[in-house]
C-alpha atoms as a PDB file:
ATOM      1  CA  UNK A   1       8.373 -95.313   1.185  1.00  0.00           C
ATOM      2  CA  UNK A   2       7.308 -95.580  -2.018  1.00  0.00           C
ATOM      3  CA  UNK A   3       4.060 -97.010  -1.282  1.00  0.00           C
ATOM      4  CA  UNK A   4       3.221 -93.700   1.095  1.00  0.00           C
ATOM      5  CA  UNK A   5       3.773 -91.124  -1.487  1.00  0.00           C
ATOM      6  CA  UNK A   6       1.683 -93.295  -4.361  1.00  0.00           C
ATOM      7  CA  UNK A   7      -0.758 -93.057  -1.542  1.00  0.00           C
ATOM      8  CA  UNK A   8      -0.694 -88.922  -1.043  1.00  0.00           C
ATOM      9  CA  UNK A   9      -1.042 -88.805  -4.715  1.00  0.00           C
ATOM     10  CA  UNK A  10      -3.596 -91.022  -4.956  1.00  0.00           C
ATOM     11  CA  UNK A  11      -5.286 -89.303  -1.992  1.00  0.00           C
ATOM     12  CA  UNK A  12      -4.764 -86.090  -3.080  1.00  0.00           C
ATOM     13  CA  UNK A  13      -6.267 -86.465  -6.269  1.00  0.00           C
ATOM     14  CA  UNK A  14      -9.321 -87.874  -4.940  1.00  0.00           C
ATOM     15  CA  UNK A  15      -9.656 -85.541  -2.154  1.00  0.00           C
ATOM     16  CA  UNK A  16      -9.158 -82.413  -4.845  1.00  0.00           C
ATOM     17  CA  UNK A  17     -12.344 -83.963  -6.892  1.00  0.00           C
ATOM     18  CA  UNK A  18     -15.270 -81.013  -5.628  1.00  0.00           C
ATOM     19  CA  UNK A  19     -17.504 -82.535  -8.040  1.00  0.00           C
ATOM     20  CA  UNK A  20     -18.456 -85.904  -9.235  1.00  0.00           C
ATOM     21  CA  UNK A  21     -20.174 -87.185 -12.345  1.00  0.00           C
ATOM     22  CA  UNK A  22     -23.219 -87.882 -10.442  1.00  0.00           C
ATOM     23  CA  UNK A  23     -23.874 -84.036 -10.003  1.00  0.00           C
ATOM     24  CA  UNK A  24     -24.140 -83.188 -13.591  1.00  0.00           C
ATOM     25  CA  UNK A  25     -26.406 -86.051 -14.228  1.00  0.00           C
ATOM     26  CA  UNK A  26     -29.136 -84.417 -15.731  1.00  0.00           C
ATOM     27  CA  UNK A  27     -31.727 -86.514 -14.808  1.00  0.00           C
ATOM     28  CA  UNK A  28     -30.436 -86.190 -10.874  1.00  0.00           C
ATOM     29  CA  UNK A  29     -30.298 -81.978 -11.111  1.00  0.00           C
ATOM     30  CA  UNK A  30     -34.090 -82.384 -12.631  1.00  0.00           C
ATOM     31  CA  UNK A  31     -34.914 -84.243  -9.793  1.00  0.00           C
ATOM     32  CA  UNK A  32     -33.544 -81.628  -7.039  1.00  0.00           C
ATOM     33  CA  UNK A  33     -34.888 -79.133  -8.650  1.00  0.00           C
ATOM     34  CA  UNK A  34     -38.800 -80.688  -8.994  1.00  0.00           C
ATOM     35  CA  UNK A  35     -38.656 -81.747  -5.065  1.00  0.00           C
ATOM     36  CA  UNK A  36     -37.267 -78.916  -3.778  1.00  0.00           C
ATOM     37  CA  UNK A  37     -40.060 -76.951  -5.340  1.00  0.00           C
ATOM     38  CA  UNK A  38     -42.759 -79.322  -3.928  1.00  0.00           C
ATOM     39  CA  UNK A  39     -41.119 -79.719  -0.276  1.00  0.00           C
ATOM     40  CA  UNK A  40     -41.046 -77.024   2.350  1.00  0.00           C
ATOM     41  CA  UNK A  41     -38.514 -77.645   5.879  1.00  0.00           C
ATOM     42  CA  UNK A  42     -41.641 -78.206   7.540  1.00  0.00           C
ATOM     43  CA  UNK A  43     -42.327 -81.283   6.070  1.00  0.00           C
ATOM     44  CA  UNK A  44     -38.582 -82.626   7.219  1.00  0.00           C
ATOM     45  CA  UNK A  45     -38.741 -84.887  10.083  1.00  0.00           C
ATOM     46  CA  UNK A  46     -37.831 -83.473  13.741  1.00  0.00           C
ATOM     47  CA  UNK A  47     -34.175 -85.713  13.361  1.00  0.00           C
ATOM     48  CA  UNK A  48     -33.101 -84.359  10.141  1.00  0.00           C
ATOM     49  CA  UNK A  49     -34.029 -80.490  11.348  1.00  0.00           C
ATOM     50  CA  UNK A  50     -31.844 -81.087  14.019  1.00  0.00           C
ATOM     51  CA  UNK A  51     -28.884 -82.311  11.925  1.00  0.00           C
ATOM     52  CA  UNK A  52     -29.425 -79.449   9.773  1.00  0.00           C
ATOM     53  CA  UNK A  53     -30.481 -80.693   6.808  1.00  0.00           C
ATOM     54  CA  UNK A  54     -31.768 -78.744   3.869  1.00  0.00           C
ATOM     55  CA  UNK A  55     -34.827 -79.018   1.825  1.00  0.00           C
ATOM     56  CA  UNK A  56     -32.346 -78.952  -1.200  1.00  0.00           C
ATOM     57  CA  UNK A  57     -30.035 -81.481   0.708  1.00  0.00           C
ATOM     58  CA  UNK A  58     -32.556 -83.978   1.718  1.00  0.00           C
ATOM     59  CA  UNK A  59     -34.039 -83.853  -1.988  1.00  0.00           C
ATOM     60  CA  UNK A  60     -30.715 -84.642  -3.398  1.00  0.00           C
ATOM     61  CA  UNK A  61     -30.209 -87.681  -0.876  1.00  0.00           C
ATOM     62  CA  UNK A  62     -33.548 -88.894  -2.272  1.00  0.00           C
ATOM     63  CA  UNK A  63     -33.100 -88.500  -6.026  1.00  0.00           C
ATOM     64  CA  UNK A  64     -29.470 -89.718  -5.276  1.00  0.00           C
ATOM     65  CA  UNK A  65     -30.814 -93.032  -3.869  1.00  0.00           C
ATOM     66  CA  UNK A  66     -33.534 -93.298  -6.853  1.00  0.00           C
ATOM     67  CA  UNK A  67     -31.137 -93.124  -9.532  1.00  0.00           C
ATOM     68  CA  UNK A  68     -28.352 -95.894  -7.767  1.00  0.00           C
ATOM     69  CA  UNK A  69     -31.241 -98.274  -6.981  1.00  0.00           C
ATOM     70  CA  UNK A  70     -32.021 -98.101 -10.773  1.00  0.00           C
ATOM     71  CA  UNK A  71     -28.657 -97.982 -11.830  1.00  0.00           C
ATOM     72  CA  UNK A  72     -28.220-101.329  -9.240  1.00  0.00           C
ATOM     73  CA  UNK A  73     -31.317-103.057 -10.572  1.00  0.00           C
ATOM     74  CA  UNK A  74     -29.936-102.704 -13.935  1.00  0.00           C
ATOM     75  CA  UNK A  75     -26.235-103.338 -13.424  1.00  0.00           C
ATOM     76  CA  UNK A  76     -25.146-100.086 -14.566  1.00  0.00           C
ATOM     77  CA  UNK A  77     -22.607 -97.350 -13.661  1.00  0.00           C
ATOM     78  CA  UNK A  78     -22.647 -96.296  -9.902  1.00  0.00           C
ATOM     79  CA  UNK A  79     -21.948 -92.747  -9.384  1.00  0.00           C
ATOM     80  CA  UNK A  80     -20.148 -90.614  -6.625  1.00  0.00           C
ATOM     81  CA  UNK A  81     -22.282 -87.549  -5.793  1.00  0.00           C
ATOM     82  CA  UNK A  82     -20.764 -84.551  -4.089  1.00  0.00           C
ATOM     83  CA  UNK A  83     -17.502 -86.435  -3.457  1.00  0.00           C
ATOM     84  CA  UNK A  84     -18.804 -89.437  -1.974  1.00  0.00           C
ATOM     85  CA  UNK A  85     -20.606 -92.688  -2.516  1.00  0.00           C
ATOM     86  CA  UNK A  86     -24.429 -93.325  -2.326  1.00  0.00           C
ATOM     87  CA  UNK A  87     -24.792 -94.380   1.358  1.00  0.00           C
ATOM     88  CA  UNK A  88     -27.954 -95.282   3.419  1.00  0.00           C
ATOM     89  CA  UNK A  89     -28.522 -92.773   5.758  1.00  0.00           C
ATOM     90  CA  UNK A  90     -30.140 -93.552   8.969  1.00  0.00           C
ATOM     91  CA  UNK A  91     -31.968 -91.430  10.921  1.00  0.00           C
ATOM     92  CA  UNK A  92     -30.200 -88.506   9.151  1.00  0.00           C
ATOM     93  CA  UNK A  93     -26.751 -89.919   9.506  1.00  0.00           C
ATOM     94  CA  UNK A  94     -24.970 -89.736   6.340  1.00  0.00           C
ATOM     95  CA  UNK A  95     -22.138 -92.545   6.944  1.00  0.00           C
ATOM     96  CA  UNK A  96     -23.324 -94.582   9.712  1.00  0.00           C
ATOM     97  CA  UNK A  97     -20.486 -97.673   9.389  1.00  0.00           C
ATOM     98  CA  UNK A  98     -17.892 -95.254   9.648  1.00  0.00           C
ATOM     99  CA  UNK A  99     -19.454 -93.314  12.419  1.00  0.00           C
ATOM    100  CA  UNK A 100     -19.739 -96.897  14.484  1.00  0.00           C
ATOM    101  CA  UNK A 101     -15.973 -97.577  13.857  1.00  0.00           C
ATOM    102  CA  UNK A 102     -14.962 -93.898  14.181  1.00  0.00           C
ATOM    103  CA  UNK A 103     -16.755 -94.479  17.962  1.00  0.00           C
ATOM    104  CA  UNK A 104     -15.129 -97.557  18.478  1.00  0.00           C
ATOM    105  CA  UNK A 105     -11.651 -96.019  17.732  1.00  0.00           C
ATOM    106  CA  UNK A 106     -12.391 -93.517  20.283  1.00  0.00           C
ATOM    107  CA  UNK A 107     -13.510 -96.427  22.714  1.00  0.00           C
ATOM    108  CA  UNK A 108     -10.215 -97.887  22.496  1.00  0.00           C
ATOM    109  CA  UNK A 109      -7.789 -94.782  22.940  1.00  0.00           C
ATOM    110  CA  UNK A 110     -10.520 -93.729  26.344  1.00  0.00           C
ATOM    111  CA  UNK A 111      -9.547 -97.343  27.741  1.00  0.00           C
ATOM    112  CA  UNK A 112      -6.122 -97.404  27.240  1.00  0.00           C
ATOM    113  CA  UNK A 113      -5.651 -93.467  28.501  1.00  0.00           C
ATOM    114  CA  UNK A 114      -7.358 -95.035  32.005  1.00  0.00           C
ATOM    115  CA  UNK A 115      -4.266 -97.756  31.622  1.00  0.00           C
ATOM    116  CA  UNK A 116      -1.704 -95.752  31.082  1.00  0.00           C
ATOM    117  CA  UNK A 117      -2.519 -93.234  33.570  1.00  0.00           C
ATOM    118  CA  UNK A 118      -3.119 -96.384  36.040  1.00  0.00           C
ATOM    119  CA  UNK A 119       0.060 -98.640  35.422  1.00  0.00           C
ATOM    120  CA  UNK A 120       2.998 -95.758  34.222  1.00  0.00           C
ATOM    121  CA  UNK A 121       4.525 -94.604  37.204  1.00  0.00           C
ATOM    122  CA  UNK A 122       4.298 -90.921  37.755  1.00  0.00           C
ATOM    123  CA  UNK A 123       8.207 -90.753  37.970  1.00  0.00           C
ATOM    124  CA  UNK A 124       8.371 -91.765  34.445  1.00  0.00           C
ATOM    125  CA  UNK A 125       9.485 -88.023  32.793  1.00  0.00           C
ATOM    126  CA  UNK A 126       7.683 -88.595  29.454  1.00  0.00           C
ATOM    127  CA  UNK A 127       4.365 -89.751  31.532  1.00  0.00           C
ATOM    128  CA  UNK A 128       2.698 -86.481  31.166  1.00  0.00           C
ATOM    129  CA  UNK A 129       3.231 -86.960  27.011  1.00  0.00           C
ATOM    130  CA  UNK A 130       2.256 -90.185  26.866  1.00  0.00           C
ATOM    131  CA  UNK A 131      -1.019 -89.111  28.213  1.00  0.00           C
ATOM    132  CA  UNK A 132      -1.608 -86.303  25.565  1.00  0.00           C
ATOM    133  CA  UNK A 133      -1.304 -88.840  22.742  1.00  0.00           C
ATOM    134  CA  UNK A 134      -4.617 -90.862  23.763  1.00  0.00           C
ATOM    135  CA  UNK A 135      -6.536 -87.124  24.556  1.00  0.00           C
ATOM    136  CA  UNK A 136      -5.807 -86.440  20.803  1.00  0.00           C
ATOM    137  CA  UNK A 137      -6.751 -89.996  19.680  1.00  0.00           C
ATOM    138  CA  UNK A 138     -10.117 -89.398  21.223  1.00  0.00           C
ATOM    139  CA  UNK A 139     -10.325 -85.663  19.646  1.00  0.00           C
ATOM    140  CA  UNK A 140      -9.660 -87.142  16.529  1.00  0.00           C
ATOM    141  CA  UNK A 141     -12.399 -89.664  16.607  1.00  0.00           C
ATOM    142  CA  UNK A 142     -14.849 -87.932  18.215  1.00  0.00           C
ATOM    143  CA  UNK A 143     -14.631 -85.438  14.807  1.00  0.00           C
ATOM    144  CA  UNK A 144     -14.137 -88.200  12.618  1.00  0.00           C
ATOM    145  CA  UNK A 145     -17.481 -89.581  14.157  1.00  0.00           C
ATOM    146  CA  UNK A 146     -19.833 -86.212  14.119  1.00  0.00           C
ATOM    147  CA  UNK A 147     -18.249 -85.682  10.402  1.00  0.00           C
ATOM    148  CA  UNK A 148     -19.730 -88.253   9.291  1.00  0.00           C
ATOM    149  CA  UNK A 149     -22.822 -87.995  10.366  1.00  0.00           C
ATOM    150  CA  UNK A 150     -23.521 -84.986   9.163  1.00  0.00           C
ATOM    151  CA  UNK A 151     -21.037 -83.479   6.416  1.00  0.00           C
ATOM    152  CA  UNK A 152     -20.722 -79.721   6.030  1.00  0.00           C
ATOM    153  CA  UNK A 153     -17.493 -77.438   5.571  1.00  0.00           C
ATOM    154  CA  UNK A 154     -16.699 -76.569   9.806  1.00  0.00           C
ATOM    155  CA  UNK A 155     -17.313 -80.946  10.315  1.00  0.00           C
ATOM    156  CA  UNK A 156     -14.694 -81.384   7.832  1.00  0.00           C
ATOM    157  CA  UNK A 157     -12.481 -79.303   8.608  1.00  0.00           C
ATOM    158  CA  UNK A 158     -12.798 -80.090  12.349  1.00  0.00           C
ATOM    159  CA  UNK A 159     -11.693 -83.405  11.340  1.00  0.00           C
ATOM    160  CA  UNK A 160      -9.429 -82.699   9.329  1.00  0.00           C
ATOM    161  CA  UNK A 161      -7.647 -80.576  12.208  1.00  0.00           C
ATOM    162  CA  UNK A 162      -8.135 -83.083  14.259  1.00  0.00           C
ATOM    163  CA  UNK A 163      -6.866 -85.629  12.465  1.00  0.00           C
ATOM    164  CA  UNK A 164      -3.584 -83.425  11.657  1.00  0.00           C
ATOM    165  CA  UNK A 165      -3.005 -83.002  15.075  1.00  0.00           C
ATOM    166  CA  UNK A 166      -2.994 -86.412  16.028  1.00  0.00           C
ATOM    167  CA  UNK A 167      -0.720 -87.057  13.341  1.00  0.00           C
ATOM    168  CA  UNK A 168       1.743 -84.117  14.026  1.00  0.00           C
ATOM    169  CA  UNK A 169       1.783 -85.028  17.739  1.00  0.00           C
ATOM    170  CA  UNK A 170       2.489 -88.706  17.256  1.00  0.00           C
ATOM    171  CA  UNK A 171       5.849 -87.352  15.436  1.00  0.00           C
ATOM    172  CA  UNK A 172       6.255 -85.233  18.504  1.00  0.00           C
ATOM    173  CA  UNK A 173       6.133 -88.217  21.024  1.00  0.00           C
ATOM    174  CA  UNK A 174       8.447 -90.481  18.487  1.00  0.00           C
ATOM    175  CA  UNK A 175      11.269 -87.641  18.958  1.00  0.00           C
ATOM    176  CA  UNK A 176      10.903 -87.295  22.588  1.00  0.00           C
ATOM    177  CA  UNK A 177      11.269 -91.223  23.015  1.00  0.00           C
ATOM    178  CA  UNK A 178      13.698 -92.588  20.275  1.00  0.00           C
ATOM    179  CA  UNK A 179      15.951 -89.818  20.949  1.00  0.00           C
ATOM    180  CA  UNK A 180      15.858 -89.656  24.566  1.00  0.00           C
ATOM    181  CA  UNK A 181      14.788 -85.450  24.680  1.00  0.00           C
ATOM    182  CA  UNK A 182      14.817 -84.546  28.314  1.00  0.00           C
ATOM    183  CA  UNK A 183      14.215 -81.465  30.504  1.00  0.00           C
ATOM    184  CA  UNK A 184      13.966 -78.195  29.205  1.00  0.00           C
ATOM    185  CA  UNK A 185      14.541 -79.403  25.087  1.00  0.00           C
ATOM    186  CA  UNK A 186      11.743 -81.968  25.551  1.00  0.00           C
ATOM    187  CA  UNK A 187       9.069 -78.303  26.111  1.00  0.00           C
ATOM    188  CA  UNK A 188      10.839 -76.959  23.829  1.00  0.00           C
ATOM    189  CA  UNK A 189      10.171 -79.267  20.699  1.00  0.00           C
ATOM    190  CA  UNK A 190       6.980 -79.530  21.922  1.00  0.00           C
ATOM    191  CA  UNK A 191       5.935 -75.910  21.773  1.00  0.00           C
ATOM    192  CA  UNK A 192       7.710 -76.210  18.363  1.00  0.00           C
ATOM    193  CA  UNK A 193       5.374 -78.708  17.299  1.00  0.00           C
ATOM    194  CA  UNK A 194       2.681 -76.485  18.915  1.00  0.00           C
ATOM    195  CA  UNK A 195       3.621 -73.643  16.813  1.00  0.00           C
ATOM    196  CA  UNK A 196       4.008 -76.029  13.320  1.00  0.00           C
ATOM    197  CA  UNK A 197       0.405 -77.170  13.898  1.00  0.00           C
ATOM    198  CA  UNK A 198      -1.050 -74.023  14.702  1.00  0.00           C
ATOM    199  CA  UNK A 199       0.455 -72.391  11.714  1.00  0.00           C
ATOM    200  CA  UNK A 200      -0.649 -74.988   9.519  1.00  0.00           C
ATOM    201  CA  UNK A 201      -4.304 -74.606  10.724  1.00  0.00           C
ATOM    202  CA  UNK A 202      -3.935 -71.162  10.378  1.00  0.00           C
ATOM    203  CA  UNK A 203      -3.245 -71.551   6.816  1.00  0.00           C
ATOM    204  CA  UNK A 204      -5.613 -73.742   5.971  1.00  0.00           C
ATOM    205  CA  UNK A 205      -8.382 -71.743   7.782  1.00  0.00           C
ATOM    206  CA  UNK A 206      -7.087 -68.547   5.718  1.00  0.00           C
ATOM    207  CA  UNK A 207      -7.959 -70.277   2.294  1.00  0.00           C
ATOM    208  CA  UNK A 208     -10.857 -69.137   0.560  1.00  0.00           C
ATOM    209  CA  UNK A 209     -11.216 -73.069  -0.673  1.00  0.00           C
ATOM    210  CA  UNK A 210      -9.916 -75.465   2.021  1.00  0.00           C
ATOM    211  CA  UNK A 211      -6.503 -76.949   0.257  1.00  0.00           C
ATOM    212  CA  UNK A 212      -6.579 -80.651   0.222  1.00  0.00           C
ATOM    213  CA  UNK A 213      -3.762 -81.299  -1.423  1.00  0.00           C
ATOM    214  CA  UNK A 214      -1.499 -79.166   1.019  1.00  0.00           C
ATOM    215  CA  UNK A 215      -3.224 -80.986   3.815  1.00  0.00           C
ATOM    216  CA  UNK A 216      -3.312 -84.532   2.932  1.00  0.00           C
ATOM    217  CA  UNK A 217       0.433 -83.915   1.584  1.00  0.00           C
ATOM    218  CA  UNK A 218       1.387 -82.448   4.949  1.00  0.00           C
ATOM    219  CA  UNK A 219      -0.357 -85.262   6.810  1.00  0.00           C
ATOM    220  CA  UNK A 220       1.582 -88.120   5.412  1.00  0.00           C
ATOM    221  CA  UNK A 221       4.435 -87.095   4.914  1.00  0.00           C
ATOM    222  CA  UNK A 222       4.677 -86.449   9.243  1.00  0.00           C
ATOM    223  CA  UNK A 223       3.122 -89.656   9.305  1.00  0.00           C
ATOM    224  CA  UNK A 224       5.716 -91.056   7.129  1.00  0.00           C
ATOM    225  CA  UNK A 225       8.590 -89.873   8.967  1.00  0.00           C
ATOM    226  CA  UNK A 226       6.941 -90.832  11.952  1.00  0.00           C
ATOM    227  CA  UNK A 227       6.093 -94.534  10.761  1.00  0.00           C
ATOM    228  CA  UNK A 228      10.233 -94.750   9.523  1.00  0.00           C
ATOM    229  CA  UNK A 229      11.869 -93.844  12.875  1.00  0.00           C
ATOM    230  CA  UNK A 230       9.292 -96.119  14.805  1.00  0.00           C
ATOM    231  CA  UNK A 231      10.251 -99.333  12.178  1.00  0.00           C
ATOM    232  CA  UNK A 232      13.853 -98.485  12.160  1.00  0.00           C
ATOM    233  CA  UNK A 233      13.884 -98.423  16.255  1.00  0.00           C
ATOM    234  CA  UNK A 234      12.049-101.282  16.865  1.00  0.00           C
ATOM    235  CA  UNK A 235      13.982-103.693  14.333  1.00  0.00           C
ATOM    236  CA  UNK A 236      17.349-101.885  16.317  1.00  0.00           C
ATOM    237  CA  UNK A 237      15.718-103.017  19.183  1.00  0.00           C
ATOM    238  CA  UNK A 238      14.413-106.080  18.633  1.00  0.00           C
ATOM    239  CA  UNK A 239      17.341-107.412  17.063  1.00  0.00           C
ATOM    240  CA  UNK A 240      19.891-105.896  19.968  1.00  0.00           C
ATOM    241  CA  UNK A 241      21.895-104.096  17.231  1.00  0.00           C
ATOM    242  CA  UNK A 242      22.200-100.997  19.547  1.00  0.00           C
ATOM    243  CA  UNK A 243      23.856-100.881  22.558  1.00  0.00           C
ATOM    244  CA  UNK A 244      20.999-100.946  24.914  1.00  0.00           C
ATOM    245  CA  UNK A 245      19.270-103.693  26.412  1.00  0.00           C
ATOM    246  CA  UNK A 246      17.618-105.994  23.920  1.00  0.00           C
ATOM    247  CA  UNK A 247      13.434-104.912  23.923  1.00  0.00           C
ATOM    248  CA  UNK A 248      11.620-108.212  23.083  1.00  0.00           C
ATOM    249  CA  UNK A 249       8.529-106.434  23.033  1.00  0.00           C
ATOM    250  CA  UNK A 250       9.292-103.489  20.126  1.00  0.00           C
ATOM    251  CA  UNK A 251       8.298-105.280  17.469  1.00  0.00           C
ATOM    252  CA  UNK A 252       4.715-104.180  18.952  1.00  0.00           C
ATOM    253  CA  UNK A 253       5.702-100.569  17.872  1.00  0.00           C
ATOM    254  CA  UNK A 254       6.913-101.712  14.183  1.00  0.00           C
ATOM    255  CA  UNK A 255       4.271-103.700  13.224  1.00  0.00           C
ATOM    256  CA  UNK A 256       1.224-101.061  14.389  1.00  0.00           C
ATOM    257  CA  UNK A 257       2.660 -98.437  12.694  1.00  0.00           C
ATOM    258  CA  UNK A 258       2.805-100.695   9.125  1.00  0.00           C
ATOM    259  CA  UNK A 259      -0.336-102.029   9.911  1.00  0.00           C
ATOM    260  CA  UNK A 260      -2.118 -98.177   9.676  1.00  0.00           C
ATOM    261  CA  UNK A 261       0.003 -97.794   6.979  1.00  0.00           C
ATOM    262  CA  UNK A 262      -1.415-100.624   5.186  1.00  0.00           C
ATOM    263  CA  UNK A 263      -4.718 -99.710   6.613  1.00  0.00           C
ATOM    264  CA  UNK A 264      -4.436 -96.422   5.157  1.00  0.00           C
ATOM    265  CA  UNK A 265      -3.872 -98.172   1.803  1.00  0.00           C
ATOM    266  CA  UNK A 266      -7.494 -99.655   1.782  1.00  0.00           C
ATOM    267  CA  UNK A 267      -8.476 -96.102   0.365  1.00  0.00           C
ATOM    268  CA  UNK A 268      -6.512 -97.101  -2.811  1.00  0.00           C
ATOM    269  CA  UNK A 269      -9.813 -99.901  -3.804  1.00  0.00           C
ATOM    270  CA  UNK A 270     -12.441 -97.756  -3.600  1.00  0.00           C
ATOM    271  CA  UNK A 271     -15.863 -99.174  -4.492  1.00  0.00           C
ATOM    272  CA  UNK A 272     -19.401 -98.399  -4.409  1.00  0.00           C
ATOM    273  CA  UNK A 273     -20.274 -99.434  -0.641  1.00  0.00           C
ATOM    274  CA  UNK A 274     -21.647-102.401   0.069  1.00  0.00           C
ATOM    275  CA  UNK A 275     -25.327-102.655   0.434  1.00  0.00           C
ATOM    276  CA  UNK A 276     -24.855 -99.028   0.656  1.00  0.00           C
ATOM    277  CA  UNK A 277     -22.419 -99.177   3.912  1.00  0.00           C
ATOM    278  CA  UNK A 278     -19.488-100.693   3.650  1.00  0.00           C
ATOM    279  CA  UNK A 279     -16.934 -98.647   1.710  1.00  0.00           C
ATOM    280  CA  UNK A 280     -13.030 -99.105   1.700  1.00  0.00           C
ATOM    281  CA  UNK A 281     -12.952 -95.455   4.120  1.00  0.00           C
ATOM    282  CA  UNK A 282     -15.200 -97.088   6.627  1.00  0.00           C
ATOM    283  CA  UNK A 283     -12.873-100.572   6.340  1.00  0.00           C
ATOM    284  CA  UNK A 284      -9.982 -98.038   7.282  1.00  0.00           C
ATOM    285  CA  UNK A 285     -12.032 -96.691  10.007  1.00  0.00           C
ATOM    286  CA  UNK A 286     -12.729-100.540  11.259  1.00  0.00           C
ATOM    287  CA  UNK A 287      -9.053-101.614  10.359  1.00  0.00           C
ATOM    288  CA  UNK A 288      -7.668 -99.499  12.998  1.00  0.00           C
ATOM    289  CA  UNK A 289      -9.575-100.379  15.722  1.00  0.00           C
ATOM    290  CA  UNK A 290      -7.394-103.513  16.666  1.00  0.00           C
ATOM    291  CA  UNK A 291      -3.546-101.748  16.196  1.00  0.00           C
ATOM    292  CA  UNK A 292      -4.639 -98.836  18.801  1.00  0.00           C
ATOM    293  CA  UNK A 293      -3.838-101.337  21.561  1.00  0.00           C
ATOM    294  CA  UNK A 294      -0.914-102.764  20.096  1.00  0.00           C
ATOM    295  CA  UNK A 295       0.822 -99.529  20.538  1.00  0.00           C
ATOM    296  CA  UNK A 296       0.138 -98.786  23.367  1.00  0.00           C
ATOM    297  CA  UNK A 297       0.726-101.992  25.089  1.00  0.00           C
ATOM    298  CA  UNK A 298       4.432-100.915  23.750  1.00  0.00           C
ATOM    299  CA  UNK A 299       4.113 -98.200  25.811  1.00  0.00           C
ATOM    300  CA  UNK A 300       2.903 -99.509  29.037  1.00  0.00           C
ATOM    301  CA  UNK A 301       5.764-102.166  28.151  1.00  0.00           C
ATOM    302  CA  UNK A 302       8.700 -99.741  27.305  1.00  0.00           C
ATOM    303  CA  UNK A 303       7.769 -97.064  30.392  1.00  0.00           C
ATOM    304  CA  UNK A 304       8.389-100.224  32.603  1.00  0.00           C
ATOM    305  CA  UNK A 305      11.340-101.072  31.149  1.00  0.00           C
ATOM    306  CA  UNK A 306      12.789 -97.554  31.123  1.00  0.00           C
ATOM    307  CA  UNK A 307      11.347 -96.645  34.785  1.00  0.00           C
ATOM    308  CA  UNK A 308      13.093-100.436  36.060  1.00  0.00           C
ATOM    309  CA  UNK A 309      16.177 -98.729  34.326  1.00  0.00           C
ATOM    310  CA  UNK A 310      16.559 -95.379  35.706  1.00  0.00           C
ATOM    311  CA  UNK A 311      15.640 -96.798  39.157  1.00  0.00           C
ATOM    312  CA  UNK A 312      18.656 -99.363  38.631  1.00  0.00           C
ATOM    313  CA  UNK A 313      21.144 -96.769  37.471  1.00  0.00           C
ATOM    314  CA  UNK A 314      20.457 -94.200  40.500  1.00  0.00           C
ATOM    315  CA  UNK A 315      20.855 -97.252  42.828  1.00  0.00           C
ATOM    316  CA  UNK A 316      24.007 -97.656  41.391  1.00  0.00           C
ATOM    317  CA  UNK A 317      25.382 -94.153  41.592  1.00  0.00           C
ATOM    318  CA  UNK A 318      23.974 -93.443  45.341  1.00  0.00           C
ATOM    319  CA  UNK A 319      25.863 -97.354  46.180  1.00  0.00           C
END
């Protein structure tokens, strides 16, 4: 627990950072402003027009790269410019590890919505719920992945929504299962949920600057309450503390949620990118791809059990 909230303060602090000491270099602002006064949009190639870029923006990713390759060559200081690390664009996208592992993320959460909308049986009640949460996997990554290729203020916040809702709806779907919400309370606490998110959007979309502390904060802290009732389940579980029967296969559950929390922590060693790509946010990105599954094999795992159980106990009753 304590680990989560050094990371929303850590996070928050970064994320608060609008400008970075590579900005006021002066050197890098007498370099924007020479190209941009020598370069016209017409002489941007077809790729970047179509991503949007600027004259102004495209000379800054130049003068950026200029000064880093310098200040590599002569083992100096590596700045942050505009809130991020000097990365090799290609082809006009800005971040391009992250947007392969953002993709791949995505990949994972399409197959396993086919699976679970294959192998849960349609009797199962919280079928229909399960199937949202792979829906607003795939939302999230497919934001996370057009972010960053091409950062501006609706791509972030897109994500950023995005993101949030994933987050907020994975606490949804931990209520509903842990605490056995049926019939008309399970709609019920969902439109709740619905009406949480939406007002926290709202809020956020009311700012005249976008508040990143208020989000991040908001974000972890569901995702910390959702990680702590998952854990605490599965080890119940696992162990055959409760009265239920014993699920061999929750630890699945426990260890994907710490493992995205741990994930998560990669953010806390940032460092220049490697060879201009590989940053600790795209290693988050590429962390996750492997504990998607995990989770939802627990799912696929713990409808069977509970469908094999309900089936059981009306057999019982109509006997």
């Amino acid at each position: 627990m304590k680990l989560a909230f050094s990371v929303i303060l850590l996070l928050t602090i970064v994320t608060v950072c609008y400008a970075s000491s590579g900005d006021v270099q002066p050197e890098y602002l007498s370099c924007v402003e020479k190209c941009t006064s020598q370069t016209s949009i017409s002489q941007l190639p077809l790729y970047l027009r179509l991503l949007r870029w600027t004259v102004k923006q495209d000379c800054g990713y130049h003068c950026m790269q200029n000064i880093t390759q310098y200040a590599i060559d002569n083992n100096r200081y590596i700045h942050q410019y505009h809130g991020k690390w000097p990365f090799q664009r290609f082809f006009g996208i800005q971040e391009p590890a992250s947007v392969i592992f953002s993709i791949l993320n995505g990949v994972m959460h399409l197959r396993y919505f086919r699976r679970l909308k294959a192998q849960v049986p349609d009797t199962y009640f919280l079928k229909k719920f399960f199937m949202v949460i792979p829906i607003t996997g795939m939302n999230a990554w497919i934001w996370s992945t057009v972010f960053h290729v091409r950062d501006t203020p609706l791509t972030e916040k897109l994500d950023y929504f995005s993101a949030g809702l994933y987050i907020l709806y994975g606490f949804c779907i931990v209520v509903l299962r842990i605490f056995y919400v049926r019939g008309i309370w399970a709609y019920i606490w969902t439109l709740l949920c619905a009406s949480l998110y939406l007002g926290h959007v709202s809020y956020l979309s009311s700012m005249l600057r976008f508040d990143y502390g208020y989000n991040m904060t908001a974000c972890i802290i569901i995702g910390t309450l959702q990680t702590s009732l998952w854990l605490i389940w599965s080890i119940i579980q696992y162990t055959k503390w409760g009265n239920e029967e014993r699920r061999p296969f929750a630890w699945m559950v426990g260890v994907s949620v710490v493992l995205v929390t741990f994930a998560m922590c990669l953010e806390i060693f940032d460092f220049p990118p490697i060879e201009q790509i590989l940053d600790a946010h795209s290693l988050w990105h590429a962390a996750t791809i492997p504990l998607a599954p995990l989770f939802y094999k627990f799912l696929l795992h713990d409808s069977e059990l509970e469908t094999r159980a309900t089936k059981s106990a009306k057999d019982k009753r109509s006997s």
